[in-house]
Protein backbone atom coordinates (compact mmCIF):
# COMPACT_ATOMS: atom_id res chain seq x y z
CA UNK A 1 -10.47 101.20 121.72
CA UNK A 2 -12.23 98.86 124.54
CA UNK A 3 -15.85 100.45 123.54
CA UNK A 4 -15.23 99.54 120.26
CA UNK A 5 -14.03 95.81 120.74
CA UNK A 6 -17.05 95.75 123.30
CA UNK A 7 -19.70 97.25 120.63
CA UNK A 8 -17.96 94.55 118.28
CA UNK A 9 -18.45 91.51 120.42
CA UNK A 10 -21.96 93.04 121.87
CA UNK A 11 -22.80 92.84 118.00
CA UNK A 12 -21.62 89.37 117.23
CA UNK A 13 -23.92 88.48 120.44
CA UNK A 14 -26.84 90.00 118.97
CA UNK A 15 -26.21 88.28 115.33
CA UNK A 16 -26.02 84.65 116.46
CA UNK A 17 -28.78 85.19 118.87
CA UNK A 18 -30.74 85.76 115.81
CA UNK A 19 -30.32 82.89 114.34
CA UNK A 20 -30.31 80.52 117.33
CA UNK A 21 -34.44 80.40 117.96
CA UNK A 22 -34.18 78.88 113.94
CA UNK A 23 -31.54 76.20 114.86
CA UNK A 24 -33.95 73.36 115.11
CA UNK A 25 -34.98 73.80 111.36
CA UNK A 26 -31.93 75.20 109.00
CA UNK A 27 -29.87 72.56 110.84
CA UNK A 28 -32.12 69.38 109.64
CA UNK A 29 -32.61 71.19 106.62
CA UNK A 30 -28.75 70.94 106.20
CA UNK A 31 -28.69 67.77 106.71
CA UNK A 32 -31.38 66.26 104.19
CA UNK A 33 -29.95 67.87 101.37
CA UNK A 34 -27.82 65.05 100.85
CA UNK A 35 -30.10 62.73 100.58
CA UNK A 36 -31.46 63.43 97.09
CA UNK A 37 -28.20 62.59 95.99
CA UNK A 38 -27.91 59.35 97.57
CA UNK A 39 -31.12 58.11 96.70
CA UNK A 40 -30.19 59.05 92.78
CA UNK A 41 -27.37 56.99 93.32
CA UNK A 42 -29.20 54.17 95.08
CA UNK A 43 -31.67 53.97 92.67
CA UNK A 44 -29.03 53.97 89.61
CA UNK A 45 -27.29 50.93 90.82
CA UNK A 46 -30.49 48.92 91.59
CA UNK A 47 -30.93 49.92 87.33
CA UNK A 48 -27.50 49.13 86.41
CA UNK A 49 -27.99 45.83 88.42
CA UNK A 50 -31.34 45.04 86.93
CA UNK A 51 -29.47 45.61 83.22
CA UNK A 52 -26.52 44.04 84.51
CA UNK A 53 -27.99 40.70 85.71
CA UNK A 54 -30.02 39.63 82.83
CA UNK A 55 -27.27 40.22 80.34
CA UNK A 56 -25.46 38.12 82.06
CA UNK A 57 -27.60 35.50 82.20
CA UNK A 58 -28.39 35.96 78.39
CA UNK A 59 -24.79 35.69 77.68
CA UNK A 60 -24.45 32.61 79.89
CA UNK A 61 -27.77 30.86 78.10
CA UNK A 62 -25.82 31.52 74.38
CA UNK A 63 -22.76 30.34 75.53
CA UNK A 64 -24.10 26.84 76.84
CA UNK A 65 -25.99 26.48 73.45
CA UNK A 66 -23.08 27.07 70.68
CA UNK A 67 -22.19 24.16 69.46
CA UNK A 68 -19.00 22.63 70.42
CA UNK A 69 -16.23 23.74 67.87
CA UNK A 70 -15.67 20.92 64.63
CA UNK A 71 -11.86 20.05 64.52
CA UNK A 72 -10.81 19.77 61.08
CA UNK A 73 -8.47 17.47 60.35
CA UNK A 74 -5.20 18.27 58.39
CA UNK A 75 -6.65 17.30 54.77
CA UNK A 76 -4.74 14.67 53.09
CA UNK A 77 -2.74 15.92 50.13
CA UNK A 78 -3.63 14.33 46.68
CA UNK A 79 -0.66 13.96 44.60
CA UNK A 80 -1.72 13.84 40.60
CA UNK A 81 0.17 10.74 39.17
CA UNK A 82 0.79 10.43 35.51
CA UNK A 83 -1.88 9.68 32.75
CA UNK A 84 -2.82 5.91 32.66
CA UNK A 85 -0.92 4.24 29.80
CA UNK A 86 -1.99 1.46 28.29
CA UNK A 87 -0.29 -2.17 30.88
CA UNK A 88 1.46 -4.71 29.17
CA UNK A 89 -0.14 -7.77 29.28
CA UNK A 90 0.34 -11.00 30.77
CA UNK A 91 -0.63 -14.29 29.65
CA UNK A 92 -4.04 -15.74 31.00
CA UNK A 93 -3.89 -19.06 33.14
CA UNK A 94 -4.23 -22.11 31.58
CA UNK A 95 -8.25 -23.49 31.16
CA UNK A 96 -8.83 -19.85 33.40
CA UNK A 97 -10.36 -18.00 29.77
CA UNK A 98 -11.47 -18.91 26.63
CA UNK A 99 -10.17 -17.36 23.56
CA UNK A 100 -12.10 -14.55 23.79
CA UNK A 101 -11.15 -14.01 27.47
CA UNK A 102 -14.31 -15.22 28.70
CA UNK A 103 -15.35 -17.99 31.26
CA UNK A 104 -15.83 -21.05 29.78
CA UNK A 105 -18.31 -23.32 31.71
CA UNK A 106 -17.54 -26.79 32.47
CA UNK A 107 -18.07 -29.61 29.23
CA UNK A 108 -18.64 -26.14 26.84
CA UNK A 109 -16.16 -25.51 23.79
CA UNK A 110 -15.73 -22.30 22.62
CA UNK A 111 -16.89 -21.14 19.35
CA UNK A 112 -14.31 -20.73 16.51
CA UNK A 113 -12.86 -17.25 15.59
CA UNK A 114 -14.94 -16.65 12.50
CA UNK A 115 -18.22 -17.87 14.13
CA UNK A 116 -17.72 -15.16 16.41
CA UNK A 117 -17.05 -12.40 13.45
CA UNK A 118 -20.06 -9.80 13.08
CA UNK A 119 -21.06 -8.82 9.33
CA UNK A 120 -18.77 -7.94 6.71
CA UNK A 121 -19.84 -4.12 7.78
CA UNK A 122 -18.07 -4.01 11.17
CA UNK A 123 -14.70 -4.46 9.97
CA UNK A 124 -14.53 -8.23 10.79
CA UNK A 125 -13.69 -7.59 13.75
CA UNK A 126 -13.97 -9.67 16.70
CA UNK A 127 -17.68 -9.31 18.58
CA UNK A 128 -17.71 -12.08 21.58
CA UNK A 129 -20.45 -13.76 23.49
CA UNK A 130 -21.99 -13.09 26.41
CA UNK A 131 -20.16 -12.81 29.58
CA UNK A 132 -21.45 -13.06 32.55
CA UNK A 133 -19.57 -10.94 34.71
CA UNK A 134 -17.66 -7.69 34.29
CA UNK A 135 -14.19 -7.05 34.90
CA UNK A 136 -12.70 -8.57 38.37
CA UNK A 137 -15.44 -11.10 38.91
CA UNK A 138 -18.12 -8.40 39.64
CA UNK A 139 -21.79 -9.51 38.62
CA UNK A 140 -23.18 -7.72 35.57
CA UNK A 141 -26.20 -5.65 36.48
CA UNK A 142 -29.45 -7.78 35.04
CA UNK A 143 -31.16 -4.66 33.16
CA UNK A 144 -27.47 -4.23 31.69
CA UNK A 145 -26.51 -8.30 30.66
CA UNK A 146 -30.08 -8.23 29.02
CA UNK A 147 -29.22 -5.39 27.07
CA UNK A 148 -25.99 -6.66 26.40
CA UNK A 149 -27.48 -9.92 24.65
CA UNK A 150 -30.16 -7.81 22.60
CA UNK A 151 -27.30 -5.73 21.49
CA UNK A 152 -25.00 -8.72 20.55
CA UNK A 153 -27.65 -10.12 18.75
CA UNK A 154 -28.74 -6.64 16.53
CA UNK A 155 -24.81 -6.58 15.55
CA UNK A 156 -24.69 -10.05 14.39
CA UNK A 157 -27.65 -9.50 12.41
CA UNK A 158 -26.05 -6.13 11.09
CA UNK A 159 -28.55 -3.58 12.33
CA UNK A 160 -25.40 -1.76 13.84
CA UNK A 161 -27.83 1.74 14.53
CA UNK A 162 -30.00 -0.58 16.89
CA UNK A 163 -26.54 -1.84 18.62
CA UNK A 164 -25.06 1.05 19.06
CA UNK A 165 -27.67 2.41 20.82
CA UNK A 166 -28.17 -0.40 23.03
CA UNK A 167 -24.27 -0.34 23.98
CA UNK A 168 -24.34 2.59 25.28
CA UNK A 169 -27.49 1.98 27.41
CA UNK A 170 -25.77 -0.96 28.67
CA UNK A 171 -22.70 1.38 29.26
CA UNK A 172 -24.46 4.02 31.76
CA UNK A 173 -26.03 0.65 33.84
CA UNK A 174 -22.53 -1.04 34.04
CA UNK A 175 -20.01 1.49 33.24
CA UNK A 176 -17.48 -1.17 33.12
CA UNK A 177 -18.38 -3.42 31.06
CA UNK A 178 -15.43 -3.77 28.38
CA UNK A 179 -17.33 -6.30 25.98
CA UNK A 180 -19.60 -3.41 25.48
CA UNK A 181 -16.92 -1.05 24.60
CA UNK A 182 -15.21 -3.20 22.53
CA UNK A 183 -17.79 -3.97 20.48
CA UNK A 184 -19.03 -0.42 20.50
CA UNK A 185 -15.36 0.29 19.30
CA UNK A 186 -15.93 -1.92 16.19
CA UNK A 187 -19.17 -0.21 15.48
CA UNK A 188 -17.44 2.68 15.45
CA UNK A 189 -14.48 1.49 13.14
CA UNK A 190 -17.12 0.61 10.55
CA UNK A 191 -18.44 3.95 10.88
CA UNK A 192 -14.88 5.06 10.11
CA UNK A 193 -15.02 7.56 13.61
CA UNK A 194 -11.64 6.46 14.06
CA UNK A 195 -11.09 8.52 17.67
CA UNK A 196 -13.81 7.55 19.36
CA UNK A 197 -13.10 3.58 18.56
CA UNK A 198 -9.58 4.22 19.89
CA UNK A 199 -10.94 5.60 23.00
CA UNK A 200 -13.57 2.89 23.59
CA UNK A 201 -10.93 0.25 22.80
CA UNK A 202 -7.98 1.78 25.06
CA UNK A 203 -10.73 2.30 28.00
CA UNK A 204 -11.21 -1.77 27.50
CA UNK A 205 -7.85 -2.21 27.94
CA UNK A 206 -7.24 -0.19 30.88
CA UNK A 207 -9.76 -1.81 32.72
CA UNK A 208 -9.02 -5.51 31.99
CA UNK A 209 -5.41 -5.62 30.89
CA UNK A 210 -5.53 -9.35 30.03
CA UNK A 211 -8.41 -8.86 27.35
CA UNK A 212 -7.23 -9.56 24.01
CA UNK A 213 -9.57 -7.99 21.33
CA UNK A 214 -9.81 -4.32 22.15
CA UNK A 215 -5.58 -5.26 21.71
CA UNK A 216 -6.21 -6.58 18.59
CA UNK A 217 -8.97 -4.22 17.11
CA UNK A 218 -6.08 -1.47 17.57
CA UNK A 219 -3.61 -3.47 15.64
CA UNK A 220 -6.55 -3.69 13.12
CA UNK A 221 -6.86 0.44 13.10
CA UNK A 222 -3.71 1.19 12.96
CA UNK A 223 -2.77 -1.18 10.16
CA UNK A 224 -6.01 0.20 8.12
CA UNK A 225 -3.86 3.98 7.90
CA UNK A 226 -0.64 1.81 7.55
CA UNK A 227 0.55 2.62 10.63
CA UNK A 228 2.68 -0.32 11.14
CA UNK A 229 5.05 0.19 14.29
CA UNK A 230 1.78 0.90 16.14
CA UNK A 231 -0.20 -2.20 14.72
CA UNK A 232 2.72 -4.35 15.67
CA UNK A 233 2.96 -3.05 19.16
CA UNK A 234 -0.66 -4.21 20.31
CA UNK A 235 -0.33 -7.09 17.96
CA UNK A 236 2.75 -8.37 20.02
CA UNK A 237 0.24 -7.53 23.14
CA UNK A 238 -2.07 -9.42 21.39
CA UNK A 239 -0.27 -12.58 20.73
CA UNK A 240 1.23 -12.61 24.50
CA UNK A 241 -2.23 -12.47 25.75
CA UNK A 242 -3.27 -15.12 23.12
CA UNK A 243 -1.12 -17.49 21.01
CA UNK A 244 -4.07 -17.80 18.10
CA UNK A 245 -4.29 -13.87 17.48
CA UNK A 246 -1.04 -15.11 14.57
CA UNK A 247 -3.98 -17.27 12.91
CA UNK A 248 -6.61 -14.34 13.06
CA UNK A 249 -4.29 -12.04 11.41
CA UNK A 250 -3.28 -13.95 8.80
CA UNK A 251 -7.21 -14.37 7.42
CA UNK A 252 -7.89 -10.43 8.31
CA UNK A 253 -7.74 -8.42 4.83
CA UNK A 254 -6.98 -5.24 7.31
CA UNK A 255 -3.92 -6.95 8.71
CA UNK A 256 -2.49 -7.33 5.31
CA UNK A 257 0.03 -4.45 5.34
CA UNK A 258 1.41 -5.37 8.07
CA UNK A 259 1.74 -9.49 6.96
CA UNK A 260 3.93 -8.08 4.46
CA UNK A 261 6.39 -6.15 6.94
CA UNK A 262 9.56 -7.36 7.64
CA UNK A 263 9.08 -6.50 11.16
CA UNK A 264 5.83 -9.01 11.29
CA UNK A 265 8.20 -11.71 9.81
CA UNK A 266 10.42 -11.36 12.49
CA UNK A 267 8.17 -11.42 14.97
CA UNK A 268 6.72 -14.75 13.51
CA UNK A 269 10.51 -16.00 13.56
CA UNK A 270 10.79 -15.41 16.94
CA UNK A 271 7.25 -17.00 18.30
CA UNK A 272 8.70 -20.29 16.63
CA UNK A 273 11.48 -19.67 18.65
């Protein structure tokens, strides 16, 4: 068995002897095939750093140029109150009005009642002079007192087309101007467009509660379908606001329905009281 083991060994010898002159170059050889690898690996960091970086510095330039977040408030809830009925009425302060509820400058007198009627056309109803300022003191826009005087004028001279037309124009430059719309209102009684002239006259009121003919123009409708409890109502309005509205009624031929009611009389009985 010896020879064997020593032809073995003696063969093993002669095998790595082979190889050994070729040391020097599989061993190097060996050794570089690694690098490949790490320079693929090198080189795909240095990209995913060169992605990497930018991005990032996008992100950061978008993110310092949003603007800064608006911070709504908690919205304030709006409750719906009821519909606007019509106020009662309080009397005006003494010398503060004229009969008409209008200014009266110092050393003037105001015109009677039936000088300040319209034509025999508008109902008799009553059409005032010119104010000069609307509701709460407020100055009446020039274009819209100018056409307010033209107006007047055209229905006291019964061209009631021409006056209704320049009513409303004087109604989209002041809005609130309740001489207009009360003598619109009467325009629109004569016309017999009986809605509309309740509307005009109860947006009058609304606006200046203290106003007494838009009051007394509905007393005036009412009483022309015989209406009576309704008359009476703004006619007791009426008289509060005014003490002379009992002398207008009496020489009104649409207030005669409701002279003759008992409830008038009592009414009557109880202003002498």
């Amino acid at each position: 068995m010896s020879y064997i083991n020593d032809a073995l060994r003696k063969a093993q010898r002669e095998r790595d002897g082979r190889y050994e002159r070729f040391g020097d170059i599989i061993a190097p050889c060996l050794e570089r095939s690694g690098q490949p690898r790490k320079r693929r690996l090198a080189i795909g960091a240095a990209i995913t750093l060169l992605v990497l970086i930018p991005a990032g510095l996008l992100l950061t330039v978008y993110v310092l140029h949003q603007p800064p977040p608006v911070k709504k408030g908690i919205p304030v809830a709006v409750v719906a109150g009821p519909p606007a009925a019509l106020p009662s009425a309080t009397p005006q302060a003494e010398g503060a009005t004229a009969m008409m509820g209008e200014a009266v400058p110092a050393g003037k007198v105001p015109a009677g009642r039936q000088a300040e009627k319209a034509a025999v056309q508008t109902g008799g109803k009553p059409v005032p002079s010119v104010a000069a300022a609307s509701p709460g003191g407020t100055p009446v826009p020039r274009e819209a007192e100018v056409r307010y005087k033209e107006a007047l004028s055209a229905q006291r001279r019964g061209d009631f087309k021409g006056a209704e037309a320049l009513y409303q124009r004087v109604l989209v430059l002041d809005p609130g101007h309740v001489r207009a719309m009360n003598n619109l209102g009467v325009i629109c009684m004569g016309q017999k467009k009986r809605e509309r002239a309740i509307d005009l006259f109860s947006k009058a009121i609304v606006l200046k509660k203290d106003y007494v003919d838009p009051y007394y123009n509905l007393a005036c409708l009412y009483a022309q379908t015989n209406e009576i409890d309704e008359s009476l109502w703004y006619l007791k309005v009426a008289m509060t606001i005014n003490g002379d509205v009992k002398n207008w009624v009496e020489k009104d031929a649409d207030m005669k329905n409701v002279l003759a009611s008992p409830a008038f009389k009592t009414i009557m009985e109880g202003q002498k009281n």
